[in-house]
PDB file of N, CA and C in Angstrom:
ATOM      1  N   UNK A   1      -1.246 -13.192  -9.835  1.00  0.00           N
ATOM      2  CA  UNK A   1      -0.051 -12.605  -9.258  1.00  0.00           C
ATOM      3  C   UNK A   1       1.174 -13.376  -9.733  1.00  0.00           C
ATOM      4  N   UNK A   2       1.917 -12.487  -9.457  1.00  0.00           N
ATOM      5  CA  UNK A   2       3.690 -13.149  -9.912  1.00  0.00           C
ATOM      6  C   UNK A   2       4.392 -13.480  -9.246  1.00  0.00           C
ATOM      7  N   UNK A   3       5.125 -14.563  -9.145  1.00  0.00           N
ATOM      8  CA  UNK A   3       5.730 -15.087  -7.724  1.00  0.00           C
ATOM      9  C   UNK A   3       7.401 -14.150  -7.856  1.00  0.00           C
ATOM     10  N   UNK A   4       8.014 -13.597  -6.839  1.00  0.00           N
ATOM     11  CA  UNK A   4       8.940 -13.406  -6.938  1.00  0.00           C
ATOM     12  C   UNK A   4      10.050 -13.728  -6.081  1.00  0.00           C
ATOM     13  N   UNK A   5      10.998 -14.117  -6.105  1.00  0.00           N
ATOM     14  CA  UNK A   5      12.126 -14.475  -4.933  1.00  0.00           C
ATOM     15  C   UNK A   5      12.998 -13.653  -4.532  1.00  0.00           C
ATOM     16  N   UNK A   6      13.053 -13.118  -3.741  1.00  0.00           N
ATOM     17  CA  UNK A   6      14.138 -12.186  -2.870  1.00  0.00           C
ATOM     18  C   UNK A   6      15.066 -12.658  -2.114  1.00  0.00           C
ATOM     19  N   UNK A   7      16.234 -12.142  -1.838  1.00  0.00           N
ATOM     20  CA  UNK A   7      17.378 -12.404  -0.824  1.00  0.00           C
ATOM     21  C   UNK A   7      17.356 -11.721   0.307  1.00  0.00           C
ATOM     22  N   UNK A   8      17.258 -12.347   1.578  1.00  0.00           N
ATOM     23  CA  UNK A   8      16.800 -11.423   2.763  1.00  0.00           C
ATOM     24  C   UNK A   8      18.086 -12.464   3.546  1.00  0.00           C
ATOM     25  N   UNK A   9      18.316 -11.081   4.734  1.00  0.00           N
ATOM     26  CA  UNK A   9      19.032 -11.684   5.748  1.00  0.00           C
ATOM     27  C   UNK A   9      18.480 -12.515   6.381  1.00  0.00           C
ATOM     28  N   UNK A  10      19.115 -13.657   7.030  1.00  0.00           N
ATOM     29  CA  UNK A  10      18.444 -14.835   7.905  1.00  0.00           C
ATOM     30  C   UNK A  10      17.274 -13.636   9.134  1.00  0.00           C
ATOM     31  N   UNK A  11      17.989 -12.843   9.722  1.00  0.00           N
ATOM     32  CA  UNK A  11      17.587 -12.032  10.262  1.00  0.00           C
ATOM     33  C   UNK A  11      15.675 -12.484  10.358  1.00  0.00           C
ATOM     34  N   UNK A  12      15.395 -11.692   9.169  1.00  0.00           N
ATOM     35  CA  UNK A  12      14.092 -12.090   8.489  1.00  0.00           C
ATOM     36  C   UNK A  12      13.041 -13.357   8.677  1.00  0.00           C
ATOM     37  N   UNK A  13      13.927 -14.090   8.736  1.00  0.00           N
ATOM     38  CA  UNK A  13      13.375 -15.514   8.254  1.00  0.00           C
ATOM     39  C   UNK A  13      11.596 -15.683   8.909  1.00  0.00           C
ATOM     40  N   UNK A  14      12.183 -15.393   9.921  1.00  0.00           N
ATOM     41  CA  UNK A  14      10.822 -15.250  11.133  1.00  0.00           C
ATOM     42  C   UNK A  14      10.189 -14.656  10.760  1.00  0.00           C
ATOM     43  N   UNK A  15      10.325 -13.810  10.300  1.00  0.00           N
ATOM     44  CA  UNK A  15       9.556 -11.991  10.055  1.00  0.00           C
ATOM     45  C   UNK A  15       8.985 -12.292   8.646  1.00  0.00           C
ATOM     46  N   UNK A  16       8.584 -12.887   8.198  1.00  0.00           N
ATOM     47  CA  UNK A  16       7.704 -13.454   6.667  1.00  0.00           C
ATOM     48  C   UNK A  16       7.257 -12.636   6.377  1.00  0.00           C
ATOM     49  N   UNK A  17       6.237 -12.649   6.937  1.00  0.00           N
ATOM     50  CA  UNK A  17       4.503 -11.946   7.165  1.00  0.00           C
ATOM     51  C   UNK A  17       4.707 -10.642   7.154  1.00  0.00           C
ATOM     52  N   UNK A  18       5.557 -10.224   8.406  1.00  0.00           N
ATOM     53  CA  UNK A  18       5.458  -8.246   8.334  1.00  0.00           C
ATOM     54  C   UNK A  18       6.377  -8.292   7.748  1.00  0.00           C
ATOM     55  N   UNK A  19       7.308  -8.595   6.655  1.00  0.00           N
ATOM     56  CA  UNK A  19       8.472  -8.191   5.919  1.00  0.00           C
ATOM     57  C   UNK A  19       7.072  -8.017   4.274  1.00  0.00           C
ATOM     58  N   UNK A  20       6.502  -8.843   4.257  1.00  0.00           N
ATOM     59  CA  UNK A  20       5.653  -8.720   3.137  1.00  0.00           C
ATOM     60  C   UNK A  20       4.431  -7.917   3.045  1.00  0.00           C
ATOM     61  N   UNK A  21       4.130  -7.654   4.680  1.00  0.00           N
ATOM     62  CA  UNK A  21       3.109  -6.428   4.882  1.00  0.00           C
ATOM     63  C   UNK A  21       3.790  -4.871   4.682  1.00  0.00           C
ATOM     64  N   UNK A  22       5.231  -4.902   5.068  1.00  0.00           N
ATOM     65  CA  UNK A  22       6.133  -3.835   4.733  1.00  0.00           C
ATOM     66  C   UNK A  22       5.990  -3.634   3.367  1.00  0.00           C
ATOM     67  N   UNK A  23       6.547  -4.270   2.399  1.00  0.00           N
ATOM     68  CA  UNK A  23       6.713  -4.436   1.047  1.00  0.00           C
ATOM     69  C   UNK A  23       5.922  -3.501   0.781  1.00  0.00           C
ATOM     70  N   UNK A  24       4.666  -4.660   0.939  1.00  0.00           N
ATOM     71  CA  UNK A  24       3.323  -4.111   0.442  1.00  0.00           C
ATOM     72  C   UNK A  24       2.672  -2.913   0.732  1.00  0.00           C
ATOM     73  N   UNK A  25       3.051  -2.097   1.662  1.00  0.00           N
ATOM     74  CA  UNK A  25       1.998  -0.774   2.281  1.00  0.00           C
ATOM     75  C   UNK A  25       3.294  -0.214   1.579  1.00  0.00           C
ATOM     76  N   UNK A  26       4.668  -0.659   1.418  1.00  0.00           N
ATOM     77  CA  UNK A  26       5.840   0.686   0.729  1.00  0.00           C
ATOM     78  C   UNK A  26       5.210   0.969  -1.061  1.00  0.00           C
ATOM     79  N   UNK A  27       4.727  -0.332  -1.209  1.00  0.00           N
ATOM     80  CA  UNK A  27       4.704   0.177  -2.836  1.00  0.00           C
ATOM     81  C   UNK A  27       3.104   0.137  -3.001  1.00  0.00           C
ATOM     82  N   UNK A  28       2.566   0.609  -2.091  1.00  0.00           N
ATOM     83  CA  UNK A  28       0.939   1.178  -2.403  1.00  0.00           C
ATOM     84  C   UNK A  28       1.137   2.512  -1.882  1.00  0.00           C
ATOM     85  N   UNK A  29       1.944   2.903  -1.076  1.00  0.00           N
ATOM     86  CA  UNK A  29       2.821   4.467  -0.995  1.00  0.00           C
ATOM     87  C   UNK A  29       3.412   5.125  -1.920  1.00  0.00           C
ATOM     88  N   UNK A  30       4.204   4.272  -2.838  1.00  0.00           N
ATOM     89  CA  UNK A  30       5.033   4.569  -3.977  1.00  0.00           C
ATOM     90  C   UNK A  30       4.085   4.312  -5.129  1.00  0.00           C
ATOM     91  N   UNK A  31       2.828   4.457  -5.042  1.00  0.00           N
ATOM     92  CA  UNK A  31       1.713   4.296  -6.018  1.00  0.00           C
ATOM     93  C   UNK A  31       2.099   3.009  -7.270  1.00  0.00           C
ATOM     94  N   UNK A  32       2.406   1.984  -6.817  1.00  0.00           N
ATOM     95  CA  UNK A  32       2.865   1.093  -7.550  1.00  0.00           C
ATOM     96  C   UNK A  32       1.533   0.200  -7.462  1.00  0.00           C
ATOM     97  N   UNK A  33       1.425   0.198  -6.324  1.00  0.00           N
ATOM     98  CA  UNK A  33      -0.024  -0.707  -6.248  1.00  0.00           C
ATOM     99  C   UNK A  33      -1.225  -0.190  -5.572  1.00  0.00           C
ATOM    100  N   UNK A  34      -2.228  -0.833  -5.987  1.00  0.00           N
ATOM    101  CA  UNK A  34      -3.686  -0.287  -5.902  1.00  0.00           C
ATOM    102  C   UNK A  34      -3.692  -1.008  -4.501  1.00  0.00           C
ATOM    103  N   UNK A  35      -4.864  -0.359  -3.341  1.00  0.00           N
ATOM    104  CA  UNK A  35      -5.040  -0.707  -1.875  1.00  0.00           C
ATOM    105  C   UNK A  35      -5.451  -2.654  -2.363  1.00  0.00           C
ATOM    106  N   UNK A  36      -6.021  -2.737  -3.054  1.00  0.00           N
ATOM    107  CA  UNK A  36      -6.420  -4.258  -3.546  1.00  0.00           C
ATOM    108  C   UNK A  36      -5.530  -5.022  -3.770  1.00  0.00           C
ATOM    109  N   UNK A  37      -4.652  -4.751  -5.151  1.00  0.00           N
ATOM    110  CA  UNK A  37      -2.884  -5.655  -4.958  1.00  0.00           C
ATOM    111  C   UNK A  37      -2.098  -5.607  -3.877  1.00  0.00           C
ATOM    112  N   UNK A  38      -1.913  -4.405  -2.949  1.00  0.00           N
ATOM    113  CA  UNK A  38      -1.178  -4.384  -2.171  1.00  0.00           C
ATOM    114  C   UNK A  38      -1.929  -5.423  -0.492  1.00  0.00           C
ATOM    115  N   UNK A  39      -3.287  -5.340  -0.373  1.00  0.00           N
ATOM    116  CA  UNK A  39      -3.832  -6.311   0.115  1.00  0.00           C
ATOM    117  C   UNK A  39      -3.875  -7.961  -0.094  1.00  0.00           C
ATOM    118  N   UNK A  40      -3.751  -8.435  -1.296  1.00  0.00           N
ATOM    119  CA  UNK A  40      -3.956  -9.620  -2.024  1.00  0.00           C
ATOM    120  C   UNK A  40      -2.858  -9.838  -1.827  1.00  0.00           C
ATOM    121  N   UNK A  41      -1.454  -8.899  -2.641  1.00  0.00           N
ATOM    122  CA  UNK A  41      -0.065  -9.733  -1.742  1.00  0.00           C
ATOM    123  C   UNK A  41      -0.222 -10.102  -0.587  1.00  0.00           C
ATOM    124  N   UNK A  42      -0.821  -9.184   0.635  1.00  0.00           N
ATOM    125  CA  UNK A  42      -0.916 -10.082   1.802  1.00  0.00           C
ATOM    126  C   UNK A  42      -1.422 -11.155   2.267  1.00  0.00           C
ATOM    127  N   UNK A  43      -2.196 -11.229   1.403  1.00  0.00           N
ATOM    128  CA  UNK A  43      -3.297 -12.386   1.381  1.00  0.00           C
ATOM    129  C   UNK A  43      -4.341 -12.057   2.518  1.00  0.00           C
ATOM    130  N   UNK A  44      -4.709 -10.790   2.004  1.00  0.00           N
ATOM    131  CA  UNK A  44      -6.185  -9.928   3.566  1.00  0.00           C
ATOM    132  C   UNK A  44      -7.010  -9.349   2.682  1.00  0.00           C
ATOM    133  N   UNK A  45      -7.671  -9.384   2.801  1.00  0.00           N
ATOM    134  CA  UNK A  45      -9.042  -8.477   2.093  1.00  0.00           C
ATOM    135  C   UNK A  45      -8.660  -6.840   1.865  1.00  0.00           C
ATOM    136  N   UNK A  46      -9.243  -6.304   1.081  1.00  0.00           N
ATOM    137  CA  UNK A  46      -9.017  -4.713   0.794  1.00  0.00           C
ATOM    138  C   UNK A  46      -9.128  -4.483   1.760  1.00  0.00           C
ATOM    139  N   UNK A  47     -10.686  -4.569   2.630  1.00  0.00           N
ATOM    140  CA  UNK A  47     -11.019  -3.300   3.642  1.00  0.00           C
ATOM    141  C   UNK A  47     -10.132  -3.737   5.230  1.00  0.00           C
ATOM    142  N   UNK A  48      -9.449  -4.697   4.852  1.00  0.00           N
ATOM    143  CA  UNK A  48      -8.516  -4.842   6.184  1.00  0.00           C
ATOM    144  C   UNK A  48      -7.119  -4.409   6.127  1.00  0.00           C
ATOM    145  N   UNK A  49      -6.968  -3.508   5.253  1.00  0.00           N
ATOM    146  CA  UNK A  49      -5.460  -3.469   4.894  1.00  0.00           C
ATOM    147  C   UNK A  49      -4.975  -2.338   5.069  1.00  0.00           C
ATOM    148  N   UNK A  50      -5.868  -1.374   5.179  1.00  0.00           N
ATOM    149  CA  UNK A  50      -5.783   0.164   6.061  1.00  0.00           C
ATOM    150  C   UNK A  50      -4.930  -0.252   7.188  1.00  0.00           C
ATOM    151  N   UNK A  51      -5.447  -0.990   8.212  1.00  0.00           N
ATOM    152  CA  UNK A  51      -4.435  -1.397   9.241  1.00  0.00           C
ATOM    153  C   UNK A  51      -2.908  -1.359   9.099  1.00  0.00           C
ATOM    154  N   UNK A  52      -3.099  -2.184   8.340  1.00  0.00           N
ATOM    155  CA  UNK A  52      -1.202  -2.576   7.607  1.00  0.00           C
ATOM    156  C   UNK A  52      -0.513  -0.997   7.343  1.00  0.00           C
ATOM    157  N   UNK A  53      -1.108  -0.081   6.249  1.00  0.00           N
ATOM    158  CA  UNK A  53      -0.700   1.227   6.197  1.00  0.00           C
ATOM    159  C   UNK A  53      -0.365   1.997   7.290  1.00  0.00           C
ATOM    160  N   UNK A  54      -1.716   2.036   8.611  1.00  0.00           N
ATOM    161  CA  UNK A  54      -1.270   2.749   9.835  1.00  0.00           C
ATOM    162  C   UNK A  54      -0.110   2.344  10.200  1.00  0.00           C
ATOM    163  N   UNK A  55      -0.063   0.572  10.456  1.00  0.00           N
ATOM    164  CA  UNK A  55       1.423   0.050  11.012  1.00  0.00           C
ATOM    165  C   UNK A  55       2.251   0.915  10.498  1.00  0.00           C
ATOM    166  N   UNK A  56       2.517   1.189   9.109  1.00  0.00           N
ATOM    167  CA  UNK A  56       4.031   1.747   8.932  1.00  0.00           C
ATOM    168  C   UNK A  56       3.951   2.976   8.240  1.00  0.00           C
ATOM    169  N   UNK A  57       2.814   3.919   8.827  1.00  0.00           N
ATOM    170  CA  UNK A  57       2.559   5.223   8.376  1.00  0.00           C
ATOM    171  C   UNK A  57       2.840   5.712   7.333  1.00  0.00           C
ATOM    172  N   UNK A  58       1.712   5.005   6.550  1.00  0.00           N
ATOM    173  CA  UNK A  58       1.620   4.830   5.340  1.00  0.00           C
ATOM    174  C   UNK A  58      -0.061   5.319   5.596  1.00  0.00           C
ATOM    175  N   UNK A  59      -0.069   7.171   4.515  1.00  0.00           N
ATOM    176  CA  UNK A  59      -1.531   6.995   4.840  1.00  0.00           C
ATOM    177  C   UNK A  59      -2.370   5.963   3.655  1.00  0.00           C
ATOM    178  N   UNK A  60      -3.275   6.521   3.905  1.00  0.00           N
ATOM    179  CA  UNK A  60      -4.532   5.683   2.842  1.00  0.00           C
ATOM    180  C   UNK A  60      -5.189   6.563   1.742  1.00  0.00           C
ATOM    181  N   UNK A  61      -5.347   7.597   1.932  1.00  0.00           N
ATOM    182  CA  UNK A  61      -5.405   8.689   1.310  1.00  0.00           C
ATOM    183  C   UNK A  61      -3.971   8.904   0.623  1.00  0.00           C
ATOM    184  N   UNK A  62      -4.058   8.909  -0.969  1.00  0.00           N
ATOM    185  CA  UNK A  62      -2.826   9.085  -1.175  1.00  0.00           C
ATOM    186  C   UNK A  62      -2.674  10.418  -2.291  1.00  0.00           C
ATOM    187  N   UNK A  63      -3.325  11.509  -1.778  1.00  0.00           N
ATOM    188  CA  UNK A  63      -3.529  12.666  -2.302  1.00  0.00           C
ATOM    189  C   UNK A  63      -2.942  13.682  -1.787  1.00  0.00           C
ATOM    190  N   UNK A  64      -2.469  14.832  -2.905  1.00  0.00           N
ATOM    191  CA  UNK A  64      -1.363  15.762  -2.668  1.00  0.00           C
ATOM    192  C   UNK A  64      -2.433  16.829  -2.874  1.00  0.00           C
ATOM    193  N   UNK A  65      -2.431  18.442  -2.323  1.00  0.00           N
ATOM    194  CA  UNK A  65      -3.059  19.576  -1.849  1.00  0.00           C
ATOM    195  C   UNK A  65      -3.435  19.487  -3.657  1.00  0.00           C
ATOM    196  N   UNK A  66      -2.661  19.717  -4.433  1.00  0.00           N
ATOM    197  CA  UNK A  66      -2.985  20.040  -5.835  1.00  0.00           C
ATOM    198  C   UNK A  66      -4.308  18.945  -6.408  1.00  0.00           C
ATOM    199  N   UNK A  67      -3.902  17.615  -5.896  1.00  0.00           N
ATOM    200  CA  UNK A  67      -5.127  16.523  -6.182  1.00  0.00           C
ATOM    201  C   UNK A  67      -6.208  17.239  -5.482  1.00  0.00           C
ATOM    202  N   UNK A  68      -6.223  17.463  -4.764  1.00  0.00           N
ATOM    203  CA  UNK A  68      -7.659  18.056  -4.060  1.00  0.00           C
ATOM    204  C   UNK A  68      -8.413  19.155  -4.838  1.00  0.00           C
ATOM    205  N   UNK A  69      -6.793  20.117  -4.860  1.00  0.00           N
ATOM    206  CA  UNK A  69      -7.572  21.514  -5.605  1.00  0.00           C
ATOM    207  C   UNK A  69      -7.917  20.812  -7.422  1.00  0.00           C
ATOM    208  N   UNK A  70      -7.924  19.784  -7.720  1.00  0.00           N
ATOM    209  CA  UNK A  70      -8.107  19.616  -9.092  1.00  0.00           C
ATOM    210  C   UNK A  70      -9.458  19.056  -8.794  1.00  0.00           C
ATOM    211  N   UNK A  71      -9.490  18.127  -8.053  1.00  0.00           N
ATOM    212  CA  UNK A  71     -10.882  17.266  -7.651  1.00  0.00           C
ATOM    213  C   UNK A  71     -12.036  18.697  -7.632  1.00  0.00           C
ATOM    214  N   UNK A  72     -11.926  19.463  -6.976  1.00  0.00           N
ATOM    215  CA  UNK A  72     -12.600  20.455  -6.317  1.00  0.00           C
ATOM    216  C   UNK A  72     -12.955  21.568  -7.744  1.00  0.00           C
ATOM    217  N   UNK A  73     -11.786  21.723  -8.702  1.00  0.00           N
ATOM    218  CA  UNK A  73     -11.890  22.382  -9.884  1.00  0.00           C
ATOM    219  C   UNK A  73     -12.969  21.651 -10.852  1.00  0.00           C
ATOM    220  N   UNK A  74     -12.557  20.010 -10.511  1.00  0.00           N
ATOM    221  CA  UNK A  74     -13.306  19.288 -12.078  1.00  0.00           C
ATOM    222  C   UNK A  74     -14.886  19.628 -11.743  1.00  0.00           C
ATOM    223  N   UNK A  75     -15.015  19.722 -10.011  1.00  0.00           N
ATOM    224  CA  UNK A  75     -16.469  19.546  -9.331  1.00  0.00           C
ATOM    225  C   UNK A  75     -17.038  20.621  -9.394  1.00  0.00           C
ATOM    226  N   UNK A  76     -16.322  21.930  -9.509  1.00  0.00           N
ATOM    227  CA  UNK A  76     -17.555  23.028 -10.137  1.00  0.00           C
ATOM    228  C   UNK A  76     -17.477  23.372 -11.517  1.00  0.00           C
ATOM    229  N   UNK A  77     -17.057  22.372 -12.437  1.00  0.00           N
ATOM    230  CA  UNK A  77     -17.471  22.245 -13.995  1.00  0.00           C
ATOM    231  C   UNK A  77     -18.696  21.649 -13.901  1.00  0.00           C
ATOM    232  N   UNK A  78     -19.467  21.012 -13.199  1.00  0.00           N
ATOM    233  CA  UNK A  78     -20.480  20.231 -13.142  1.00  0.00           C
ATOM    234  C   UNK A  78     -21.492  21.005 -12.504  1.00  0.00           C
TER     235      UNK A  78
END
């Protein structure tokens, strides 16, 4: 991982942890990161990080009606 430094209001200061669990469930929403990077920034395991998403309704499933109907297309080529 890459360390990066941000400018946050003092506000924050306290707020470490869920300012970086925020981050992290926004840009595994914004398909930037895989449920695994966006976990590992937190420093939590994959299968605990669903949690973090509910917090800020962020689903986990990150599929649109068309992903489905394609999934469902590739599956009766087979």
């Amino acid at each position: 991982m890459t360390t990066m430094t941000i400018q946050v209001p003092d506000a924050l200061e306290k707020e470490h942890d869920e300012t970086v669990r925020l981050i992290a469930a926004k840009l595994y929403e914004a398909h930037k990161l895989t449920l695994g990077q966006a976990a590992e920034m937190c420093g939590m395991k994959k299968w605990d990080f669903p949690a973090v998403l509910a917090q800020y309704d962020v689903d986990y499933f990150q599929y649109t009606a068309e992903d489905v109907i394609a999934e469902v297309e590739r599956f009766k080529k087979h």
